[in-house]
N, C-alpha and C. Protein backbone atom coordinates (compact mmCIF):
# COMPACT_ATOMS: atom_id res chain seq x y z
N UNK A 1 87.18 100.37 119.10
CA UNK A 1 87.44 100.03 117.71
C UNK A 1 88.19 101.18 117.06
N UNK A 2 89.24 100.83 115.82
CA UNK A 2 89.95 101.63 115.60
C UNK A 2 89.44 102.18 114.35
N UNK A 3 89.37 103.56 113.88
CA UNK A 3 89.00 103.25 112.52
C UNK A 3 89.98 104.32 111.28
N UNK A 4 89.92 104.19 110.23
CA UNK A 4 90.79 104.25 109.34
C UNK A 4 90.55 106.34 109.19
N UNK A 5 91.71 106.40 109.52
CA UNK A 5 91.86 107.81 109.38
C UNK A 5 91.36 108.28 108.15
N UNK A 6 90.55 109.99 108.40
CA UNK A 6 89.86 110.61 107.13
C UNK A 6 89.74 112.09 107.64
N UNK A 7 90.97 112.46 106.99
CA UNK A 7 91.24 113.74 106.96
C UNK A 7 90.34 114.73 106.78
N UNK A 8 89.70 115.65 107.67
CA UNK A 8 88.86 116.82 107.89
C UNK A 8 86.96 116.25 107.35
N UNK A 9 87.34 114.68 107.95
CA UNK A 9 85.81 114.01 107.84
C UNK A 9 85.13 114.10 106.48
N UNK A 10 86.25 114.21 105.07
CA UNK A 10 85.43 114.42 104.08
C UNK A 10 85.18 113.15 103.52
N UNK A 11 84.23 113.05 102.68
CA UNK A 11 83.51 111.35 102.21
C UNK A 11 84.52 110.92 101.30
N UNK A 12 84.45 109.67 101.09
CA UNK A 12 85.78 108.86 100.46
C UNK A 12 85.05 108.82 99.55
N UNK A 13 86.02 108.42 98.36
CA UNK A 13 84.91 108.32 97.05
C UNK A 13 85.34 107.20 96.72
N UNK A 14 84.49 106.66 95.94
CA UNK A 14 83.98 104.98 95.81
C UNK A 14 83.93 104.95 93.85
N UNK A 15 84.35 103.84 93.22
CA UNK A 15 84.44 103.86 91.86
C UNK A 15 83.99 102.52 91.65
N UNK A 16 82.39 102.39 91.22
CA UNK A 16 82.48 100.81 90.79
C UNK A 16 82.74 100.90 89.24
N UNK A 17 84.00 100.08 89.18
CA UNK A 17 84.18 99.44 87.91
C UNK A 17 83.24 98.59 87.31
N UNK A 18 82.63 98.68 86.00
CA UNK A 18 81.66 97.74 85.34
C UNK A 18 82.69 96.04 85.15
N UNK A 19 82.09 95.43 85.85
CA UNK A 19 82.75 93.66 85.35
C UNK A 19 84.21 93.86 85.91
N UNK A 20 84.05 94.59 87.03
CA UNK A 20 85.41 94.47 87.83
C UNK A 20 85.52 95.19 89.25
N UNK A 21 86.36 95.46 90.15
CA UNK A 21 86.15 95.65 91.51
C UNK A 21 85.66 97.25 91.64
N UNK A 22 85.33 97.20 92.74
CA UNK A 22 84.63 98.48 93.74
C UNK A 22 86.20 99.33 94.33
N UNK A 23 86.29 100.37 93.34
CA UNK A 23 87.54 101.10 93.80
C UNK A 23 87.46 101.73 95.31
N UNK A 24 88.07 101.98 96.05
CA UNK A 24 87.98 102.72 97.38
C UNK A 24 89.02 103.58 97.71
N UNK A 25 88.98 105.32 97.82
CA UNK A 25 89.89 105.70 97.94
C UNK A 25 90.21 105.34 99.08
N UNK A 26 91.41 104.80 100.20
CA UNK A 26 92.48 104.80 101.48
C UNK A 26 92.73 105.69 102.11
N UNK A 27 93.14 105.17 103.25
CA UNK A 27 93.13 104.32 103.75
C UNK A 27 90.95 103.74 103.87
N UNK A 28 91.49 102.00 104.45
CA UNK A 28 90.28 101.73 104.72
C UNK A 28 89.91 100.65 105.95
N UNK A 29 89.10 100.42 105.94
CA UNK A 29 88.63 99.63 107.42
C UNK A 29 87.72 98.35 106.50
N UNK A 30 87.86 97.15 106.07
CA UNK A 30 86.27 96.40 106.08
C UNK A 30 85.91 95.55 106.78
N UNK A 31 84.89 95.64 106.85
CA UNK A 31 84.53 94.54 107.66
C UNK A 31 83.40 93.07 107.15
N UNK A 32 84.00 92.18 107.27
CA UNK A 32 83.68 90.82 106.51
C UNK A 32 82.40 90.31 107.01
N UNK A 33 81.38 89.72 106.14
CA UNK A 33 80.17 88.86 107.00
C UNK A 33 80.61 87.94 107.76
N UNK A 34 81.96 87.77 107.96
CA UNK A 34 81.99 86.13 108.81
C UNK A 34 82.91 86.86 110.21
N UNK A 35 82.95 88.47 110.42
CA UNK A 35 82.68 89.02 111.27
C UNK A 35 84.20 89.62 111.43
N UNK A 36 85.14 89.37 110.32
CA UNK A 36 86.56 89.62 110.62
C UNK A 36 86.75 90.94 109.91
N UNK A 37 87.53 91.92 110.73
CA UNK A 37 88.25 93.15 110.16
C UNK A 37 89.61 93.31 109.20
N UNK A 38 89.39 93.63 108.50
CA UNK A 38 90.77 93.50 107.25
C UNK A 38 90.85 95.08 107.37
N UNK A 39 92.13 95.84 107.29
CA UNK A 39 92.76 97.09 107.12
C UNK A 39 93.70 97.35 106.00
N UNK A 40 93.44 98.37 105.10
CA UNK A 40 94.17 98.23 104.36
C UNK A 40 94.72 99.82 104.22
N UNK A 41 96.32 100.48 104.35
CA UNK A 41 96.64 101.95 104.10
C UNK A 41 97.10 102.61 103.28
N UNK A 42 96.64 101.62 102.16
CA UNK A 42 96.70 102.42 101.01
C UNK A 42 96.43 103.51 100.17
N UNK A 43 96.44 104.54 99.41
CA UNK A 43 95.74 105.02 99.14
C UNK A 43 94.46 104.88 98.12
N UNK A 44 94.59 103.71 97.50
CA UNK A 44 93.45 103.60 96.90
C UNK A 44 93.38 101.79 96.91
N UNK A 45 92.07 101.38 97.06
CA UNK A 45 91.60 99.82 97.13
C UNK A 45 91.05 99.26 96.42
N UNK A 46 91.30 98.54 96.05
CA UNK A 46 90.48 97.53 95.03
C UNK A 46 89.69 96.57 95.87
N UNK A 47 88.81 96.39 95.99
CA UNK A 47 87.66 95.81 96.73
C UNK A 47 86.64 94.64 95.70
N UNK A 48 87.67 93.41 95.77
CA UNK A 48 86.55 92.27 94.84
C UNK A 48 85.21 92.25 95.22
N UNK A 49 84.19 92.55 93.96
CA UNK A 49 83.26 92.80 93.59
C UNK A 49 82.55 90.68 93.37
N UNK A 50 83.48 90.20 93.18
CA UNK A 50 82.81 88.37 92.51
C UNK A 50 83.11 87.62 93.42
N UNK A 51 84.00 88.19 94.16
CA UNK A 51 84.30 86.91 95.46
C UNK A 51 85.10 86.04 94.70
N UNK A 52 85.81 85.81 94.03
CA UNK A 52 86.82 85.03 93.05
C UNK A 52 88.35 85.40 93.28
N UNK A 53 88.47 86.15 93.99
CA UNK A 53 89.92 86.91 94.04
C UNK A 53 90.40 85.53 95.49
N UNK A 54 91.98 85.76 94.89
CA UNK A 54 92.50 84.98 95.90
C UNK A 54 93.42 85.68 97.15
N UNK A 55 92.98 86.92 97.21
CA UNK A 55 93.38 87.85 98.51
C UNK A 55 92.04 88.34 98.97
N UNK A 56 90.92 87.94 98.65
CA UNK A 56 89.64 88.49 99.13
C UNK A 56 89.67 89.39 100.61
N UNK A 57 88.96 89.84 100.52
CA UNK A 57 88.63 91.03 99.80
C UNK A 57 88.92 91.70 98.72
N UNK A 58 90.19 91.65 99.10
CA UNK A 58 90.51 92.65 98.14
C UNK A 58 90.72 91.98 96.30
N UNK A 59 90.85 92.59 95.35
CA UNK A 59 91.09 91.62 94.04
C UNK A 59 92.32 92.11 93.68
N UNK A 60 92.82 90.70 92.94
CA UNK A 60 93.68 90.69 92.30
C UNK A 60 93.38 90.42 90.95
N UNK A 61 92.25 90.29 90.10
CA UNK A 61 92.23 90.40 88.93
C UNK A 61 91.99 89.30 88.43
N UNK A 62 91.46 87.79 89.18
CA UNK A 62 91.21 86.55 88.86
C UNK A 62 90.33 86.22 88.38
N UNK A 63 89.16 87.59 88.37
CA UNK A 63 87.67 87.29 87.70
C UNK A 63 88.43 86.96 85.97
N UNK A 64 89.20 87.85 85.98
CA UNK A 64 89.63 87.89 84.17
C UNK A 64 90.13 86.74 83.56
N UNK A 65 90.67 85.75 84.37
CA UNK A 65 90.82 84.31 84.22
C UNK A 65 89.62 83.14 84.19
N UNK A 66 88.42 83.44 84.91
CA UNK A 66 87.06 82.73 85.18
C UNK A 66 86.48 83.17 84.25
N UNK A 67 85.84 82.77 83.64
CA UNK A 67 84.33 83.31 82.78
C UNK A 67 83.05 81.75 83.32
């Protein structure tokens, strides 16, 4: 398994937004309950938090359209 490079093993830092996604600094690795790997090398991720996003995992900002 491959996993997402992290320069001199230091911890990534993580930003949950209140009523919006789980920031992730990048690159990243996730891995889905229905058992599939998504990669993303960015430097920073937006990680849907509602499951409403239509690139899920990741968000695009569709919760703000749903109430």
């Amino acid at each position: 398994m491959q996993t997402a490079p992290n320069p001199g093993n230091e911890p990534r830092r993580v930003t949950v937004v209140p009523g919006g996604p789980i920031l992730v600094e990048g690159p990243v690795e996730l891995r889905l309950d229905d058992g599939r790997t998504v990669v993303s090398d960015r430097f920073q991720v937006a990680v849907c938090a509602c499951r409403r996003s239509r690139v899920y995992p990741f968000c695009d900002a569709s919760h703000r359209k749903r109430r």
